[in-house]
PDB file of N, CA and C in Angstrom:
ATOM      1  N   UNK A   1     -42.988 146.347 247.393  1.00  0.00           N
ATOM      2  CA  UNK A   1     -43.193 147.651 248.006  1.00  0.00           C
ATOM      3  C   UNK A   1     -43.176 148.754 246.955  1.00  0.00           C
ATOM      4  N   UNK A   2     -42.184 148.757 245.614  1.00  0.00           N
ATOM      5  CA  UNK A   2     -42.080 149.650 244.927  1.00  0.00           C
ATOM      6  C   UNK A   2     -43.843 150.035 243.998  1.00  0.00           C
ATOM      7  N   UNK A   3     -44.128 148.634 243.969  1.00  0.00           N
ATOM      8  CA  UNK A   3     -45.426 148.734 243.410  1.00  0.00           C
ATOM      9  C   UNK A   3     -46.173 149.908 244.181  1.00  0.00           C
ATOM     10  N   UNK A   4     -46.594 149.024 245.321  1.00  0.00           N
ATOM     11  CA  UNK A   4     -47.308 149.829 246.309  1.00  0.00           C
ATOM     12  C   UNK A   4     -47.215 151.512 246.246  1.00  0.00           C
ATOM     13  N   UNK A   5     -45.925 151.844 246.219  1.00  0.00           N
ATOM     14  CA  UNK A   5     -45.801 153.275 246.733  1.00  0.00           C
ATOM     15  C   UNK A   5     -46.255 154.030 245.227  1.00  0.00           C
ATOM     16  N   UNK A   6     -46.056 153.561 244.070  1.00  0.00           N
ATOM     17  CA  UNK A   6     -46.141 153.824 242.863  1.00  0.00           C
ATOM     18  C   UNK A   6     -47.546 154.341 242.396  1.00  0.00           C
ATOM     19  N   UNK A   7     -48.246 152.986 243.066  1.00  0.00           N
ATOM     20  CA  UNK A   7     -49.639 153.353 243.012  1.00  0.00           C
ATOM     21  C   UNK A   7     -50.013 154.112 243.847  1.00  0.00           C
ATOM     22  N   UNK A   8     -49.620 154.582 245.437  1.00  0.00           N
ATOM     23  CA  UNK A   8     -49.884 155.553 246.246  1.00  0.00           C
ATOM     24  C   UNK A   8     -49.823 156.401 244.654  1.00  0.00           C
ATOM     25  N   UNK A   9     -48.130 157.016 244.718  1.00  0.00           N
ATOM     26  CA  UNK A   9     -48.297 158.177 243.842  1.00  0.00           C
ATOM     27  C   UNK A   9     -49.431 158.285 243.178  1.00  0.00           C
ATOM     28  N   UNK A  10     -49.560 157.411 242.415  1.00  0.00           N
ATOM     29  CA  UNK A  10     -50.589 158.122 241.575  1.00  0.00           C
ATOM     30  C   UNK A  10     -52.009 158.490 242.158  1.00  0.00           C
ATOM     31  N   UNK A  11     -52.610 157.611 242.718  1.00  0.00           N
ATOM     32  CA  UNK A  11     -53.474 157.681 243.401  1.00  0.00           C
ATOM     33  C   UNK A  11     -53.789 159.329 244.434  1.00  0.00           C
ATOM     34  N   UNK A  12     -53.194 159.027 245.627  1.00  0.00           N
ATOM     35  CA  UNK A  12     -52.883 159.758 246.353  1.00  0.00           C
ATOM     36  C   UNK A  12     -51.676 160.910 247.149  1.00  0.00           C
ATOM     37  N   UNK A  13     -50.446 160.612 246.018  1.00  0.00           N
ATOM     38  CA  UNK A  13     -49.696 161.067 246.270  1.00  0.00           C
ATOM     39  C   UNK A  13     -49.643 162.434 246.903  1.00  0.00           C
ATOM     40  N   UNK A  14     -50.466 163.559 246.181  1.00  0.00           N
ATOM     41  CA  UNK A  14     -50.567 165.309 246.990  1.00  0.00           C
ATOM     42  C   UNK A  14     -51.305 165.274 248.254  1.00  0.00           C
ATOM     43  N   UNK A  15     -52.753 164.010 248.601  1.00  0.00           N
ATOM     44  CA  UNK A  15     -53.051 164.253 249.502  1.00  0.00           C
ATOM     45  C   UNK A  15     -52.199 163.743 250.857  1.00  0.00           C
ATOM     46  N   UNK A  16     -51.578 162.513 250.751  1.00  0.00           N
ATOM     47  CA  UNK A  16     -49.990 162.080 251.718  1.00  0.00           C
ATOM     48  C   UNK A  16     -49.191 163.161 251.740  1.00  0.00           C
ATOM     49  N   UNK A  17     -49.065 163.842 250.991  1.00  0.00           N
ATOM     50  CA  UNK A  17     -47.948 165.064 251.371  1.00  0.00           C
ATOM     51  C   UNK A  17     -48.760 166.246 252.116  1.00  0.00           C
ATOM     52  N   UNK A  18     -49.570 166.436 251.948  1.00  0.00           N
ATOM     53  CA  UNK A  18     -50.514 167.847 252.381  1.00  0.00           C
ATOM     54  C   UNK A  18     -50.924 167.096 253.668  1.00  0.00           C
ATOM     55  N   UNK A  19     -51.505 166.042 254.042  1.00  0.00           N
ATOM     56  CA  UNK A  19     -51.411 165.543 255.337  1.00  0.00           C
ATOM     57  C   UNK A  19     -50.909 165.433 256.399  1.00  0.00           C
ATOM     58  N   UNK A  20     -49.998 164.546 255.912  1.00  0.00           N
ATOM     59  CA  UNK A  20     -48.544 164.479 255.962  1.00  0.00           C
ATOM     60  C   UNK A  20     -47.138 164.680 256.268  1.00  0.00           C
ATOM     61  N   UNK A  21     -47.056 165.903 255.286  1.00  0.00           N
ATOM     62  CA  UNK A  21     -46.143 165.777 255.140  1.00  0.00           C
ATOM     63  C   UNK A  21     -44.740 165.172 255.259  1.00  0.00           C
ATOM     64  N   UNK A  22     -44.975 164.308 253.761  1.00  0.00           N
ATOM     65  CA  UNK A  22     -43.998 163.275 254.086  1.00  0.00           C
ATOM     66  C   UNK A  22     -44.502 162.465 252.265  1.00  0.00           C
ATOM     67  N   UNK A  23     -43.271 162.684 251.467  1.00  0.00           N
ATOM     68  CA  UNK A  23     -43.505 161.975 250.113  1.00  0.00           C
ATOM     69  C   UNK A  23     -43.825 160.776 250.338  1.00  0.00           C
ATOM     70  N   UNK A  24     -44.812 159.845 249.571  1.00  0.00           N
ATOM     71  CA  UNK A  24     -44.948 158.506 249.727  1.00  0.00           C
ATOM     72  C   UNK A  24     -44.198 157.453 249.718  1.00  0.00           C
ATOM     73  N   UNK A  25     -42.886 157.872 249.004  1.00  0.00           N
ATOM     74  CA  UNK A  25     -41.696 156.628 248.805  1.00  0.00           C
ATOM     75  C   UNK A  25     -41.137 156.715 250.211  1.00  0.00           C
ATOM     76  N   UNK A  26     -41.229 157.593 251.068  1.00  0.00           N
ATOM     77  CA  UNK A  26     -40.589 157.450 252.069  1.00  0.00           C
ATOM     78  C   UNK A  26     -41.358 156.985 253.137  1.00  0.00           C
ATOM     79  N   UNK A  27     -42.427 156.193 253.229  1.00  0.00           N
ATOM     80  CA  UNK A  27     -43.424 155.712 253.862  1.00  0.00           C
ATOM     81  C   UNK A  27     -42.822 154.016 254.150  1.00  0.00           C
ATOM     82  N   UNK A  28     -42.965 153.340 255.278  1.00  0.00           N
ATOM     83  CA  UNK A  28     -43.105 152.530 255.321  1.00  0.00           C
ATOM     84  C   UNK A  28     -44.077 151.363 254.561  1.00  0.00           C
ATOM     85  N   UNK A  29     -43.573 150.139 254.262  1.00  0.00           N
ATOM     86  CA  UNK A  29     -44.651 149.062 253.971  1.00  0.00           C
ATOM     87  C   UNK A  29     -45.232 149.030 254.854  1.00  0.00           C
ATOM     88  N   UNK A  30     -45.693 149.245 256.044  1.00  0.00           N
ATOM     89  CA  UNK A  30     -47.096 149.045 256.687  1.00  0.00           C
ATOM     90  C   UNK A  30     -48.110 150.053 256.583  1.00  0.00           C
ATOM     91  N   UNK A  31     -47.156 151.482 256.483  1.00  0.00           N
ATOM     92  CA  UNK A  31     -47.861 152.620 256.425  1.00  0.00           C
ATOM     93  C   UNK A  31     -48.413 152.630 255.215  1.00  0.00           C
ATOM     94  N   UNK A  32     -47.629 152.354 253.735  1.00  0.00           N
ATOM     95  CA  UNK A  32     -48.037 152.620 252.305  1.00  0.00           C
ATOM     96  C   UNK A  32     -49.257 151.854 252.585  1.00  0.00           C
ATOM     97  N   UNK A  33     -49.113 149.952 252.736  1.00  0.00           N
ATOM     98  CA  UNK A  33     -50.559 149.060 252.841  1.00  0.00           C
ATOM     99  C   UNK A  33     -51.603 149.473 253.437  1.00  0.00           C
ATOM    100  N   UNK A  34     -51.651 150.207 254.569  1.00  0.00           N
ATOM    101  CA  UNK A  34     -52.486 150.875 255.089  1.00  0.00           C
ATOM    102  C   UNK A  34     -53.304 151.850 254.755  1.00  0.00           C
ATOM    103  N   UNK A  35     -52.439 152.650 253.530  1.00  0.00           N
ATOM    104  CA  UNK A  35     -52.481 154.007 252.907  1.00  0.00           C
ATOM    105  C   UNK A  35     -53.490 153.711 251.618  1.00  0.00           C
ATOM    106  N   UNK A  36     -52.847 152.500 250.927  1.00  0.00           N
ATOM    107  CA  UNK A  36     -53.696 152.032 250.050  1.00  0.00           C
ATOM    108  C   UNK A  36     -55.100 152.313 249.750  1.00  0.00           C
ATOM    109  N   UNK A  37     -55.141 151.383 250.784  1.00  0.00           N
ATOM    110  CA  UNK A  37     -56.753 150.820 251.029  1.00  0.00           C
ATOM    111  C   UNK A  37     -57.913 152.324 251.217  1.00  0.00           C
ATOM    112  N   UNK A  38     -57.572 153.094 251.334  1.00  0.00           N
ATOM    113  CA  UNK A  38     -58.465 154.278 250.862  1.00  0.00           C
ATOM    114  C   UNK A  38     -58.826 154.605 249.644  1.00  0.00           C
ATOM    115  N   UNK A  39     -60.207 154.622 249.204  1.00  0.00           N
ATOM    116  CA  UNK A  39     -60.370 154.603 248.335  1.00  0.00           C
ATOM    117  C   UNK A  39     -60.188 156.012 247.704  1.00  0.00           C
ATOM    118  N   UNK A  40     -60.270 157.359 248.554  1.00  0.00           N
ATOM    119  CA  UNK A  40     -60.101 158.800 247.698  1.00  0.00           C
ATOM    120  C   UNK A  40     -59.213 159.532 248.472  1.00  0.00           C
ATOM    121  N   UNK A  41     -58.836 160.576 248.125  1.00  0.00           N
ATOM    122  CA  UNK A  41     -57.877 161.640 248.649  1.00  0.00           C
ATOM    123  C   UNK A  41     -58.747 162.246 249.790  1.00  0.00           C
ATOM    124  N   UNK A  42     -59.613 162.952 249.784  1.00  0.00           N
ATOM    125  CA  UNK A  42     -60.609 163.116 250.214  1.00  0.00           C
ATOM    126  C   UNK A  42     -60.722 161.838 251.754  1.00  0.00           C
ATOM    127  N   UNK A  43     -60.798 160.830 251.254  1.00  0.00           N
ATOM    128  CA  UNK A  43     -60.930 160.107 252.556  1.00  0.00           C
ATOM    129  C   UNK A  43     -59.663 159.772 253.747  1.00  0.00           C
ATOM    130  N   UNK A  44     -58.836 160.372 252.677  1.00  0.00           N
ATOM    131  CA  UNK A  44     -57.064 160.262 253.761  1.00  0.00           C
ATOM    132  C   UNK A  44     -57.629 161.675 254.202  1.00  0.00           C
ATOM    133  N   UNK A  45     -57.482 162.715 254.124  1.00  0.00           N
ATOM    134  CA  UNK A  45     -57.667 164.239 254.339  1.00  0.00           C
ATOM    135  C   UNK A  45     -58.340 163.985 255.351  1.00  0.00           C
ATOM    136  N   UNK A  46     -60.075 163.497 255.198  1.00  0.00           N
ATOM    137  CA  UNK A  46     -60.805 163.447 256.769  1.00  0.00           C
ATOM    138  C   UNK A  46     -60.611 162.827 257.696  1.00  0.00           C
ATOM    139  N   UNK A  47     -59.324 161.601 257.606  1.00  0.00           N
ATOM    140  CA  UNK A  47     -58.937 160.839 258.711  1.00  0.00           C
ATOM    141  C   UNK A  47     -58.206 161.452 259.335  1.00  0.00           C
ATOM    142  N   UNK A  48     -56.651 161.683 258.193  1.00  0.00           N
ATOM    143  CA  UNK A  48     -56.150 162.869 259.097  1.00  0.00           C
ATOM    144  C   UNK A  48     -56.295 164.113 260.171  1.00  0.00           C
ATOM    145  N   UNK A  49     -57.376 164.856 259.589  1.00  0.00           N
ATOM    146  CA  UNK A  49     -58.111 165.746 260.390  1.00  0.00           C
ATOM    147  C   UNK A  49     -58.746 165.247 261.314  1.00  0.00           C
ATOM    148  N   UNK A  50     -59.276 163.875 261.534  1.00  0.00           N
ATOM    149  CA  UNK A  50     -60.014 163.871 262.373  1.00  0.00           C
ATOM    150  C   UNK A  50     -59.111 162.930 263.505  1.00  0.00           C
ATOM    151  N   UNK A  51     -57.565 161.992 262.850  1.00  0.00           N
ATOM    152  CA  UNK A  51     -56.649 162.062 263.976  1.00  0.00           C
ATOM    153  C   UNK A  51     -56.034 163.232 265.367  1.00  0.00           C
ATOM    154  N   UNK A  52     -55.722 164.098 263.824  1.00  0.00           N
ATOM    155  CA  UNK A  52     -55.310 165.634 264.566  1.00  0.00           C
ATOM    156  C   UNK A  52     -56.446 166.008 265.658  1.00  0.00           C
ATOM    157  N   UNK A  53     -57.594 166.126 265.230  1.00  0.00           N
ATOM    158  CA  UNK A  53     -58.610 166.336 266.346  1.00  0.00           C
ATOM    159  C   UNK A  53     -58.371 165.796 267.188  1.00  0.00           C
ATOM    160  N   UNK A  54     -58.312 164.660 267.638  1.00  0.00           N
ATOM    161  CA  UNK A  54     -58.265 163.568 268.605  1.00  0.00           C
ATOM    162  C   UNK A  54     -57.410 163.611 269.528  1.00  0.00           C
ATOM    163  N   UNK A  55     -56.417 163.965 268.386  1.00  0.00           N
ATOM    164  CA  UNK A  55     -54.635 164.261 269.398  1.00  0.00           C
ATOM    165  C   UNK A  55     -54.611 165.426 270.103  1.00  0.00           C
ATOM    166  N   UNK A  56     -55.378 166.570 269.721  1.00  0.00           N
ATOM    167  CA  UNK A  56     -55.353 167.995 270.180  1.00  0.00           C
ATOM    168  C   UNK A  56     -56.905 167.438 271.801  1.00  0.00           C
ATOM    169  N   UNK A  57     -57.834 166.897 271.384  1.00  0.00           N
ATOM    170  CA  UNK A  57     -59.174 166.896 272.752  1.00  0.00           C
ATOM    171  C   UNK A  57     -57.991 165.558 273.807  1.00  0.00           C
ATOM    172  N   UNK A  58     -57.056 164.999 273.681  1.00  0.00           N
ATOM    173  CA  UNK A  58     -56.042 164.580 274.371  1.00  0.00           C
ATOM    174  C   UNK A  58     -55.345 165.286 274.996  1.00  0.00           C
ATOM    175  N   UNK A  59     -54.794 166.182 274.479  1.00  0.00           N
ATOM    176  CA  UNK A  59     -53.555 166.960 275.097  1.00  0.00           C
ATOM    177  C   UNK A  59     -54.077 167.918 275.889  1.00  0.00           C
ATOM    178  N   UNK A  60     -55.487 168.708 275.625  1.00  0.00           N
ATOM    179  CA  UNK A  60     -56.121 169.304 276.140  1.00  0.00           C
ATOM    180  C   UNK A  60     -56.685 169.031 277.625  1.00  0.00           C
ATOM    181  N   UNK A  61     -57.185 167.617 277.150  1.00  0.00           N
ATOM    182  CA  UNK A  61     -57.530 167.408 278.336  1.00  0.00           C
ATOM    183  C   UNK A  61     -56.427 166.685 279.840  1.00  0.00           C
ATOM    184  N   UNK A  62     -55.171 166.809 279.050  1.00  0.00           N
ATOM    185  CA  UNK A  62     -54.239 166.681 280.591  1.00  0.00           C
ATOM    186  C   UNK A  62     -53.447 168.148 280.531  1.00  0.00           C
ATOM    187  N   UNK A  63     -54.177 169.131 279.682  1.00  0.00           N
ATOM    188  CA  UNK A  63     -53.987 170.205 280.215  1.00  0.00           C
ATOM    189  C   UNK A  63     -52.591 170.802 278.905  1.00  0.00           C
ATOM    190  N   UNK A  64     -52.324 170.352 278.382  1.00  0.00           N
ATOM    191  CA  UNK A  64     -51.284 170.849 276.989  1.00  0.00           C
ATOM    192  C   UNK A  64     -52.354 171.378 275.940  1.00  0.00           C
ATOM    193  N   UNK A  65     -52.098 172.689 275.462  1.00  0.00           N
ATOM    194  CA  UNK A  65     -52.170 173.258 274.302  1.00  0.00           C
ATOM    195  C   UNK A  65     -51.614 173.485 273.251  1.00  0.00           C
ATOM    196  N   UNK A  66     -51.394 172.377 272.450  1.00  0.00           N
ATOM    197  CA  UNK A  66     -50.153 172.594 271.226  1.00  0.00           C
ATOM    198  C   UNK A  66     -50.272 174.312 270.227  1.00  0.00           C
ATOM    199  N   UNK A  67     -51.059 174.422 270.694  1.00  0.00           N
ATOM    200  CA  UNK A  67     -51.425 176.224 270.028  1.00  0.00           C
ATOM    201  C   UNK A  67     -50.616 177.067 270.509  1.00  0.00           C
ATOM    202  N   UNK A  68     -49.595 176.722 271.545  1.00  0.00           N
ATOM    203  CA  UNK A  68     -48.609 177.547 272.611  1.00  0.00           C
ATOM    204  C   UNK A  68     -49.612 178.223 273.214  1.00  0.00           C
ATOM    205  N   UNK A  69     -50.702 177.885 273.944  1.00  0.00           N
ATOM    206  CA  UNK A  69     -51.406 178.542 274.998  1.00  0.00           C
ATOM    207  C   UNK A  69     -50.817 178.217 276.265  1.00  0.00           C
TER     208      UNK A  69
END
């Protein structure tokens, strides 16, 4: 696991935190293995965003606005 997260750091370490938020050592082994396998920062960033999207046209549609509307 120490490997793993090591190479997060280097790799991707600012974009896991700006995502995130949440340093990479403190990531689970399923989450880091998972985390890996992206090949750019850039490609964690548009997943993220496009989770968040997903989670917000959800909540919306049973009627929650996490915006405090």
């Amino acid at each position: 696991m120490v490997a793993v997260t090591a190479r997060l750091e280097t790799r991707h370490g600012d974009a896991i935190r700006e995502v995130f938020q949440i340093d990479p050592a403190a990531l689970t082994a399923v989450q880091a293995q998972y985390l890996i396998g992206f090949r750019s920062a850039n490609e964690i960033r548009n997943r993220g965003l496009a989770a968040k999207q997903a989670t917000d046209r959800r909540l919306r549609a049973k009627g929650i606005d996490r915006m405090g509307g």
